[in-house]
C-alpha atoms as a PDB file:
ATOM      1  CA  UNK A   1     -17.229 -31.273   4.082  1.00  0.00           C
ATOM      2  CA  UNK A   2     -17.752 -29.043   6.397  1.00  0.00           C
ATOM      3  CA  UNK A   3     -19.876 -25.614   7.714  1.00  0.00           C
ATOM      4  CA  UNK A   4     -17.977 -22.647   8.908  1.00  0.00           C
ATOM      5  CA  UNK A   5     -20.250 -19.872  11.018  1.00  0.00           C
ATOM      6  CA  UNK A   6     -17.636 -17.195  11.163  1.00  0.00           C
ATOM      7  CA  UNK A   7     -17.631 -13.572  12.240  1.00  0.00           C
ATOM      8  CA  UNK A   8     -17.276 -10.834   8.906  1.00  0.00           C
ATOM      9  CA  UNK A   9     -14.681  -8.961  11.436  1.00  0.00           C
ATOM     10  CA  UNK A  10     -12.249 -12.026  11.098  1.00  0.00           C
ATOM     11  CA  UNK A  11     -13.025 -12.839   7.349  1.00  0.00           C
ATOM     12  CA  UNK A  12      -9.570 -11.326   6.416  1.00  0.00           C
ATOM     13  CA  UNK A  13      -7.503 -13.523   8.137  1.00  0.00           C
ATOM     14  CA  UNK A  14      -9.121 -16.871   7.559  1.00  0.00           C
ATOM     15  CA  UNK A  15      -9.625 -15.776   4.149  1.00  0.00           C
ATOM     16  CA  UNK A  16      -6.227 -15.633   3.630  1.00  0.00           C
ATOM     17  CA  UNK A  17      -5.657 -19.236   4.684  1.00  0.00           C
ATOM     18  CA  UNK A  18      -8.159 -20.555   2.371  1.00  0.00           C
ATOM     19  CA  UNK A  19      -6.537 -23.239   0.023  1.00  0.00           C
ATOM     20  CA  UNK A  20      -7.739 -24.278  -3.681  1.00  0.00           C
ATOM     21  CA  UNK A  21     -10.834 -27.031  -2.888  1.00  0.00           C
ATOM     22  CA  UNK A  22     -10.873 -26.648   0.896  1.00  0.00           C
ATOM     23  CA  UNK A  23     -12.945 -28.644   2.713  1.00  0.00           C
ATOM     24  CA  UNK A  24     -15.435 -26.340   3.604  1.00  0.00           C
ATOM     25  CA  UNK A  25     -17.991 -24.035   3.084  1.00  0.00           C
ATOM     26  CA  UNK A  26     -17.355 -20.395   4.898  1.00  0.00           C
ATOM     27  CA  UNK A  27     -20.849 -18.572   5.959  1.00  0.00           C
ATOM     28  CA  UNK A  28     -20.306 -14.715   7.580  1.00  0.00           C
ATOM     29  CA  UNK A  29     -22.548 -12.885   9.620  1.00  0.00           C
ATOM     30  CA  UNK A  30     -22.202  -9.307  10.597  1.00  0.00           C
ATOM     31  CA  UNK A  31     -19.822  -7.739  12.496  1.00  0.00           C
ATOM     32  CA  UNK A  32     -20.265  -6.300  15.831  1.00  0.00           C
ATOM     33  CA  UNK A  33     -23.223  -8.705  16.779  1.00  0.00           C
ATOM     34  CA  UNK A  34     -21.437  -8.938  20.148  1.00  0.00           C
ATOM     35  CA  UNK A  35     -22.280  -5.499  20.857  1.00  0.00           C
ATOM     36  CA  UNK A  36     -26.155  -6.776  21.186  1.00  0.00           C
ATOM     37  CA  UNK A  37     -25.846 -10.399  22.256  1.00  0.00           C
ATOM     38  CA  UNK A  38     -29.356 -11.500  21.732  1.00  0.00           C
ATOM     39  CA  UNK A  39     -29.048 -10.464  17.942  1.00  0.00           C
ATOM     40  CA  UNK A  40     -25.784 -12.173  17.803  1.00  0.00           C
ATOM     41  CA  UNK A  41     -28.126 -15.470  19.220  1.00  0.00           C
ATOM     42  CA  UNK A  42     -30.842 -15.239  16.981  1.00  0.00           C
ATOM     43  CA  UNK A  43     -28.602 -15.220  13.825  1.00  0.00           C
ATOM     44  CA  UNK A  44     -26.413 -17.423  14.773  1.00  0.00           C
ATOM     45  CA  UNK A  45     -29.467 -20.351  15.883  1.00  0.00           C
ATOM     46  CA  UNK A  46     -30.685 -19.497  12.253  1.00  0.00           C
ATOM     47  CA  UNK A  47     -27.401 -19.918  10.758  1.00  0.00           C
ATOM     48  CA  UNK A  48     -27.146 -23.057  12.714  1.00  0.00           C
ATOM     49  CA  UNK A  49     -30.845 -24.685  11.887  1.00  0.00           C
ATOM     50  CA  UNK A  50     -30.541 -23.677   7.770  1.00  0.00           C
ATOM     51  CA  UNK A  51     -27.132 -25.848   7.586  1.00  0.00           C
ATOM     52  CA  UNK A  52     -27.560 -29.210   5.498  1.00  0.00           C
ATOM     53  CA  UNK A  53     -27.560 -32.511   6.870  1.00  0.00           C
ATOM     54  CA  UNK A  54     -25.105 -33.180   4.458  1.00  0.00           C
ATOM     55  CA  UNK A  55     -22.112 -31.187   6.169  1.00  0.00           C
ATOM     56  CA  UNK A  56     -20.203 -33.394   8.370  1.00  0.00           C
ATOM     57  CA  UNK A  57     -19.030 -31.124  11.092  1.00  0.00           C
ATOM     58  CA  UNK A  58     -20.388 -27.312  12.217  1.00  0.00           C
ATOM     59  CA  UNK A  59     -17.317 -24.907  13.530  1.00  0.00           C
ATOM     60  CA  UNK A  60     -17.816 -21.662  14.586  1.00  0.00           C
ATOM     61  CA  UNK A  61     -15.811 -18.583  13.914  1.00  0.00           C
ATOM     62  CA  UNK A  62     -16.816 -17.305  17.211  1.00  0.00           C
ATOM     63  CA  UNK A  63     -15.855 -17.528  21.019  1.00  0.00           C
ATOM     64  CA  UNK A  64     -18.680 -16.821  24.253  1.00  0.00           C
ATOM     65  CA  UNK A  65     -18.572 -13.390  23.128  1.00  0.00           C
ATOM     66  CA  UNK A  66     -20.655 -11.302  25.639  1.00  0.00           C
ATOM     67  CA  UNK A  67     -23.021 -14.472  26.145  1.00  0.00           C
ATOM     68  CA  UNK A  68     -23.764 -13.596  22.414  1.00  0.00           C
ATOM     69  CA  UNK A  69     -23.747 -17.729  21.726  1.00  0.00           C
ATOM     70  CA  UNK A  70     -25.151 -18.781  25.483  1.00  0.00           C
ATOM     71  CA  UNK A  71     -28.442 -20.130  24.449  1.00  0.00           C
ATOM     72  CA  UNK A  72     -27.484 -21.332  21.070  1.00  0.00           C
ATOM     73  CA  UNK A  73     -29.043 -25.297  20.270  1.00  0.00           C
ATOM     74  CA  UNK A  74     -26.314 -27.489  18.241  1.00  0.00           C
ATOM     75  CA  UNK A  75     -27.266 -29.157  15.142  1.00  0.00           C
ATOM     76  CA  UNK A  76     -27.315 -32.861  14.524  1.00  0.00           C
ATOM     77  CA  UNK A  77     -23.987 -32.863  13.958  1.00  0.00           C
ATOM     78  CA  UNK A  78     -23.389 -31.240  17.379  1.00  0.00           C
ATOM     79  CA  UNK A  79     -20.763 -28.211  17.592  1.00  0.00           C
ATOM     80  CA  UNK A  80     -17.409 -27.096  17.583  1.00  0.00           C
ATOM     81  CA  UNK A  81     -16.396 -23.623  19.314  1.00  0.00           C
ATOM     82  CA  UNK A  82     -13.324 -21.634  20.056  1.00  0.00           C
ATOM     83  CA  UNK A  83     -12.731 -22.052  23.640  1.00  0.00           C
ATOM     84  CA  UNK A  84     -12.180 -18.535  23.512  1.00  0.00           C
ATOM     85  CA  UNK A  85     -13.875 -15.267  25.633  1.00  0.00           C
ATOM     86  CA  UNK A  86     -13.616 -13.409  22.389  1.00  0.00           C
ATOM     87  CA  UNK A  87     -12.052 -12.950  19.149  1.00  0.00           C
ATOM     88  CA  UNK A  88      -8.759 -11.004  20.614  1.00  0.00           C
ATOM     89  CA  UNK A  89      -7.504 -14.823  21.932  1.00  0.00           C
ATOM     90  CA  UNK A  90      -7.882 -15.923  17.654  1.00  0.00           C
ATOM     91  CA  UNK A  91      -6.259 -12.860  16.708  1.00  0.00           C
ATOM     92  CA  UNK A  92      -3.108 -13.824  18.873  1.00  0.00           C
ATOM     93  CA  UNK A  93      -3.087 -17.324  18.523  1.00  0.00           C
ATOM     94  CA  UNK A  94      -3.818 -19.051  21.278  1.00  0.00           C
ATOM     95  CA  UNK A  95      -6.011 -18.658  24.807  1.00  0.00           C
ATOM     96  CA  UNK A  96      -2.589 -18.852  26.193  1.00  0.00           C
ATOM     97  CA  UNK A  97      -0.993 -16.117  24.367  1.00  0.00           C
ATOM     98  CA  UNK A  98      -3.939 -13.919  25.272  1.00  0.00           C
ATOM     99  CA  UNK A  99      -3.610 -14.278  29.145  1.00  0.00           C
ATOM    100  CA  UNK A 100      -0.064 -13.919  28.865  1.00  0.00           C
ATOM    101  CA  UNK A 101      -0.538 -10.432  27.700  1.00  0.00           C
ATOM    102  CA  UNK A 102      -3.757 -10.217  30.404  1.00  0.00           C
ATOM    103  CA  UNK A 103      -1.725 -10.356  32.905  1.00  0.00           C
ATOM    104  CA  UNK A 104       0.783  -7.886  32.179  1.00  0.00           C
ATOM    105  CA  UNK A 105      -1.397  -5.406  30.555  1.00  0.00           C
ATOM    106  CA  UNK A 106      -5.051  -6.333  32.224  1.00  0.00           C
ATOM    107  CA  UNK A 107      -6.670  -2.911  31.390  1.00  0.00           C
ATOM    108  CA  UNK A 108      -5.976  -3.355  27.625  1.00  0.00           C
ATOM    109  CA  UNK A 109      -8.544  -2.327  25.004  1.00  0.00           C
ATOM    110  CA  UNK A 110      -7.485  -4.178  21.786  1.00  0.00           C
ATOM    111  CA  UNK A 111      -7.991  -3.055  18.400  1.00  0.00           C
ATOM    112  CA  UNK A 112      -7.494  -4.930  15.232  1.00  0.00           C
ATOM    113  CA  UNK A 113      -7.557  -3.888  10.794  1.00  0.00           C
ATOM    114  CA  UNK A 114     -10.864  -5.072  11.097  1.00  0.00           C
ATOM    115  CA  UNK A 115     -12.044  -3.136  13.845  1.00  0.00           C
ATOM    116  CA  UNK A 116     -10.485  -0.315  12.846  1.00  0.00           C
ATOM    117  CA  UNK A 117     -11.841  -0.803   9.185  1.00  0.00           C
ATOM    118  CA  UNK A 118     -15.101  -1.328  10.425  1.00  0.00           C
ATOM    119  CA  UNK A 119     -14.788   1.820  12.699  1.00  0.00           C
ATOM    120  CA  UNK A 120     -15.502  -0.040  16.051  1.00  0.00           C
ATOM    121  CA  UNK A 121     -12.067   1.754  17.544  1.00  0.00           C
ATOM    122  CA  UNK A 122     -13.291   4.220  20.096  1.00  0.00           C
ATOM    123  CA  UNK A 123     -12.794   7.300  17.727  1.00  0.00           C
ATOM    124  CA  UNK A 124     -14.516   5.318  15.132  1.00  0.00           C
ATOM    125  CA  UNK A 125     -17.174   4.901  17.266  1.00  0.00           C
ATOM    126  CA  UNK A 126     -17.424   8.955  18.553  1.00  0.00           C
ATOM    127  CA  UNK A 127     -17.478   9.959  14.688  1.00  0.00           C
ATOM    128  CA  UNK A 128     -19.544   7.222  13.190  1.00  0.00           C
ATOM    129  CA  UNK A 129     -21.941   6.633  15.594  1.00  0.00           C
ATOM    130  CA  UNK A 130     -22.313   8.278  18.612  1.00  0.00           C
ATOM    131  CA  UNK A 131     -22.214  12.005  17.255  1.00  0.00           C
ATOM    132  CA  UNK A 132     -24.891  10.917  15.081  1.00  0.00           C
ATOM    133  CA  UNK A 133     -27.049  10.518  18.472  1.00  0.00           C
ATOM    134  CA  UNK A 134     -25.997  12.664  20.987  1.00  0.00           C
ATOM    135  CA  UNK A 135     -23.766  15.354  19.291  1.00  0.00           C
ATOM    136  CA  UNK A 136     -20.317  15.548  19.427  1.00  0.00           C
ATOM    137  CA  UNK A 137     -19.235  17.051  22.723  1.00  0.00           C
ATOM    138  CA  UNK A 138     -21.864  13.816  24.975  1.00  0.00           C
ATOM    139  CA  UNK A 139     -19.869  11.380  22.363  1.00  0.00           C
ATOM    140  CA  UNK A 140     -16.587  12.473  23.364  1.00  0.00           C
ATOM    141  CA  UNK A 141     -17.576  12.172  27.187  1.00  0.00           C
ATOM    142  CA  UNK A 142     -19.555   8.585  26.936  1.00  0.00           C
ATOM    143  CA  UNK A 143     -16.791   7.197  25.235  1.00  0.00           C
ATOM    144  CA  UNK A 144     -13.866   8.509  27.848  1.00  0.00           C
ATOM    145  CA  UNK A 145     -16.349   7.126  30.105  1.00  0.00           C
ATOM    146  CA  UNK A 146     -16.590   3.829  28.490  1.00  0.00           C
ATOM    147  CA  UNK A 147     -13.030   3.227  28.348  1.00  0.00           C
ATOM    148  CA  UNK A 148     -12.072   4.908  31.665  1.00  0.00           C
ATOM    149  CA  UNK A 149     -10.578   1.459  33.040  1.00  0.00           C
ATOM    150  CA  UNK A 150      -8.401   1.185  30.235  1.00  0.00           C
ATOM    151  CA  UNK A 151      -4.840   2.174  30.905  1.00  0.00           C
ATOM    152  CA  UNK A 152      -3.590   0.865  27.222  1.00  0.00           C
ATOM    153  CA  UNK A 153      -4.745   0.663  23.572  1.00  0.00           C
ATOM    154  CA  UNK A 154      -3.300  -2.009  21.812  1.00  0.00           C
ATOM    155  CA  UNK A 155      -2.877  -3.001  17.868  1.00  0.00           C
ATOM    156  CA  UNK A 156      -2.525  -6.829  17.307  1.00  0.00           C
ATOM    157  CA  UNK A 157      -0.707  -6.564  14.221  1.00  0.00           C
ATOM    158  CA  UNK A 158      -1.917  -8.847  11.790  1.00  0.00           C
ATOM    159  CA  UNK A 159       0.240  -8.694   8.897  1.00  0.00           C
ATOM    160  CA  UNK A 160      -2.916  -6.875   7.036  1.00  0.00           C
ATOM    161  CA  UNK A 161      -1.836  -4.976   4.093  1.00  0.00           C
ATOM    162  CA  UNK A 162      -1.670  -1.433   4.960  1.00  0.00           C
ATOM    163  CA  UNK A 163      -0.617  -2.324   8.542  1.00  0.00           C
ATOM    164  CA  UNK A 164       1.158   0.922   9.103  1.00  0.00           C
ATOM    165  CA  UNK A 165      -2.427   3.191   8.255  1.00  0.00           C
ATOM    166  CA  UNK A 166      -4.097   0.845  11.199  1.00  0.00           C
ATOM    167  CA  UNK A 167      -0.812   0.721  13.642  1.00  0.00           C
ATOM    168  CA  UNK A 168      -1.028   4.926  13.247  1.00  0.00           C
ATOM    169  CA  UNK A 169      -5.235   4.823  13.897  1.00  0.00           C
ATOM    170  CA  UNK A 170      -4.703   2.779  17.142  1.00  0.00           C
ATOM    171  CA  UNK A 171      -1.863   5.372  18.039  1.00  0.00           C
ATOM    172  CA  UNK A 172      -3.943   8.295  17.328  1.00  0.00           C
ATOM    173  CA  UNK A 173      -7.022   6.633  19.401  1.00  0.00           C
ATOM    174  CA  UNK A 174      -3.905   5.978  22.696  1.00  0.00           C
ATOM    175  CA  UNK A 175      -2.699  10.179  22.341  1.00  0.00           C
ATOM    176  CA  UNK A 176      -6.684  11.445  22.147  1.00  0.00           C
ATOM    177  CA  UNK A 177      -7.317   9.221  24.748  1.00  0.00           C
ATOM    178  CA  UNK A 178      -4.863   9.526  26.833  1.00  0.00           C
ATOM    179  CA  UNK A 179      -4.001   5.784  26.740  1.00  0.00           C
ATOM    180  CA  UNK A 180      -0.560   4.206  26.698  1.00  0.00           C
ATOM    181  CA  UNK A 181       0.425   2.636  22.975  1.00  0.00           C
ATOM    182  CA  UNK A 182       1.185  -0.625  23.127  1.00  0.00           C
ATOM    183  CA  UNK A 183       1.691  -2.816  20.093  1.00  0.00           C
ATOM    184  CA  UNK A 184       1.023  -7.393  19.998  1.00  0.00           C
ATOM    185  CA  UNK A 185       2.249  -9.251  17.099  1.00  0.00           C
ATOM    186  CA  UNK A 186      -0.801 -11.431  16.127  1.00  0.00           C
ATOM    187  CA  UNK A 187      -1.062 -15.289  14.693  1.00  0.00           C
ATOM    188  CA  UNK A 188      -2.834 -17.223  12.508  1.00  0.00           C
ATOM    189  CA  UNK A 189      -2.651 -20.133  14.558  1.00  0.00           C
ATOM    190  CA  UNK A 190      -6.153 -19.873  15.706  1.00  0.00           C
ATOM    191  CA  UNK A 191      -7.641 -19.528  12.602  1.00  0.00           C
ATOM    192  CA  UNK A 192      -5.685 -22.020  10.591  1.00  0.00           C
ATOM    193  CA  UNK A 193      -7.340 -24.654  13.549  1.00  0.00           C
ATOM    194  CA  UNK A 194     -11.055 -22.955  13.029  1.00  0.00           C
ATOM    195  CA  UNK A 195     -10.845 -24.035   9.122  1.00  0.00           C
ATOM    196  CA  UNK A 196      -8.688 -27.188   9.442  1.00  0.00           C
ATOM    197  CA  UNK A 197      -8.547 -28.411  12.496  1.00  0.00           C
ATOM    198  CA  UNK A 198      -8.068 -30.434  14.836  1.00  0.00           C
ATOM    199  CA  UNK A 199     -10.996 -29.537  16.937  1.00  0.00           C
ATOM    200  CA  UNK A 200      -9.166 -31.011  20.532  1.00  0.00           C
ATOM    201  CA  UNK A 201      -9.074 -29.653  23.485  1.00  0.00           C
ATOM    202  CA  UNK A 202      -8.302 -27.551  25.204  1.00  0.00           C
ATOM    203  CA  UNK A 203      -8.863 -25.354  22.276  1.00  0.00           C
ATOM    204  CA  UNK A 204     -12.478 -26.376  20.874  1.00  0.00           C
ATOM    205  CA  UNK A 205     -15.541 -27.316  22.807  1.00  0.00           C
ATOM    206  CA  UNK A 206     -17.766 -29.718  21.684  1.00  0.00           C
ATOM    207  CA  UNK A 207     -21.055 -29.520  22.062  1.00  0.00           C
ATOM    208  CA  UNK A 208     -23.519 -32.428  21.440  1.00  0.00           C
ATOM    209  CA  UNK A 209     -26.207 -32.542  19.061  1.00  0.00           C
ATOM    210  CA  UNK A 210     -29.401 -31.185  20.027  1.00  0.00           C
ATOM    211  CA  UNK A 211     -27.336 -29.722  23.693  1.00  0.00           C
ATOM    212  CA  UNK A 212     -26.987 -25.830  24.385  1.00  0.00           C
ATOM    213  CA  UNK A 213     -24.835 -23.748  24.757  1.00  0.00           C
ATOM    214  CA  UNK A 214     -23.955 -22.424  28.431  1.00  0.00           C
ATOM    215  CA  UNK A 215     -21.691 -20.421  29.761  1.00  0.00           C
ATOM    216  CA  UNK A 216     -19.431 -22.816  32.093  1.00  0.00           C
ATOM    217  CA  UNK A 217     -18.549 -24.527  29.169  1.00  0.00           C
ATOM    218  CA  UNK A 218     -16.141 -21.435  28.599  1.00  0.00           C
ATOM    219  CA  UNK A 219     -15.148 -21.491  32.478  1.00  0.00           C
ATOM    220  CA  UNK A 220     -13.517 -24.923  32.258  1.00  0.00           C
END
C-alpha cells in the first residue's frame, strides 16, 4: 500500500482514475499553497512525518512548484515526485508535452476546471480577492500588471464535466485581458503514473530516505 500527498486542485482528475480497492491511500492539502511556498513546505513536511511506517512507498501529487517542496525531508521510505515545474506538465501529460507547447506559446498563462472552480483565473482573482483589499479599480491594474508578459490564456481541456462553462471563463479572462485564446487538449497520463506507477525516470525523482529536497533535482 501506498501514501498519496496530492494537491486538492488536481483531486478531480486522479479521482476519476481511482479503481475499486486501489492500492493506496489519497491525502489532499489545499489548493493554491504554491502561491506562499513556505506554507506549501510546512504542510507538506507534516503530511510527510504523520504517514505510517506501514505504507510502502510515499508519491507526491506535486511538482517543485515555486520552491514550495525545496526543503522538504523524505520519510523512511524515501520519496517519489513528479519531475515536473508545476502541475500544468500533469495536466497535459507529460514534461514533454508541456515544453512542446513552451516553446511555441512561451508567454502562456494556463488555466484549468480547477483553477477556474477555485477562482485562481485572473478575473477570479480581481473579484474574489483582490477587490476585497484594494478596491476594484488597484485590482484591475495589479492584475494587468501581473500578467503583462503574457501574450496568451490558455484552457487545458480536461474532459471535466461542464467543460464548455470553463472553456467560455478562460475566453472571457483572454477578451478582458486582452490576451490571445488559445485552447490544449489535456491527459491523464500523468496522473494515471502518480497513483499507479511506475515511478522511473525521467518522470519521477527519487529521493532517499531521510535526504531533502533541492532544487537541481528538478534541473536534471
Amino acid at each position: 500500500m501506498r501514501r498519496i500527498i496530492a494537491c486538492r486542485s488536481i483531486k478531480p482528475e486522479l479521482e476519476q482514475l481511482v479503481q475499486p480497492e486501489a492500492p493506496f491511500h489519497i491525502r489532499y492539502l489545499p489548493q493554491n499553497l504554491h502561491r506562499f511556498p513556505h506554507k506549501l513546505k510546512e504542510f507538506l513536511q507534516k503530511a510527510i512525518d504523520q504517514t505510517e511506517s506501514s505504507y510502502e512507498q510515499v508519491v507526491l501529487g506535486y511538482g517543485l512548484c515555486s520552491n514550495g517542496i525545496v526543503g522538504v525531508k523524505a520519510p523512511d521510505q524515501g520519496l517519489y515526485i513528479p519531475h515536473v515545474h508545476d502541475c500544468i506538465a500533469l495536466y497535459l501529460g507529460s514534461r514533454q508535452a508541456y515544453q512542446k507547447i513552451f516553446h511555441q506559446h512561451p508567454g502562456t498563462y494556463h488555466l484549468t476546471p480547477s483553477w477556474i472552480n477555485n477562482h485562481t483565473d485572473p478575473l477570479g482573482l480581481v473579484e474574489n480577492e483582490y477587490t476585497q483589499r484594494v478596491g476594484a479599480e488597484m485590482a484591475e491594474e495589479t492584475m494587468r500588471t501581473e500578467i503583462r508578459n503574457y501574450s496568451h490564456i490558455s484552457f487545458v481541456n480536461t474532459n471535466a464535466p461542464n467543460s464548455e462553462k470553463y472553456r467560455r471563463r478562460a475566453r472571457e479572462n483572454a477578451r478582458y485581458f486582452n490576451k490571445k485564446f488559445i485552447e490544449y487538449q489535456g491527459s491523464e497520463a500523468f496522473f494515471r503514473k502518480i497513483l499507479y506507477g511506475p515511478y522511473q525516470n525521467p518522470d519521477f525523482i527519487y529521493i532517499q530516505p531521510g535526504n531533502i529536497v533541492k532544487q537541481k533535482d528538478f534541473l536534471k
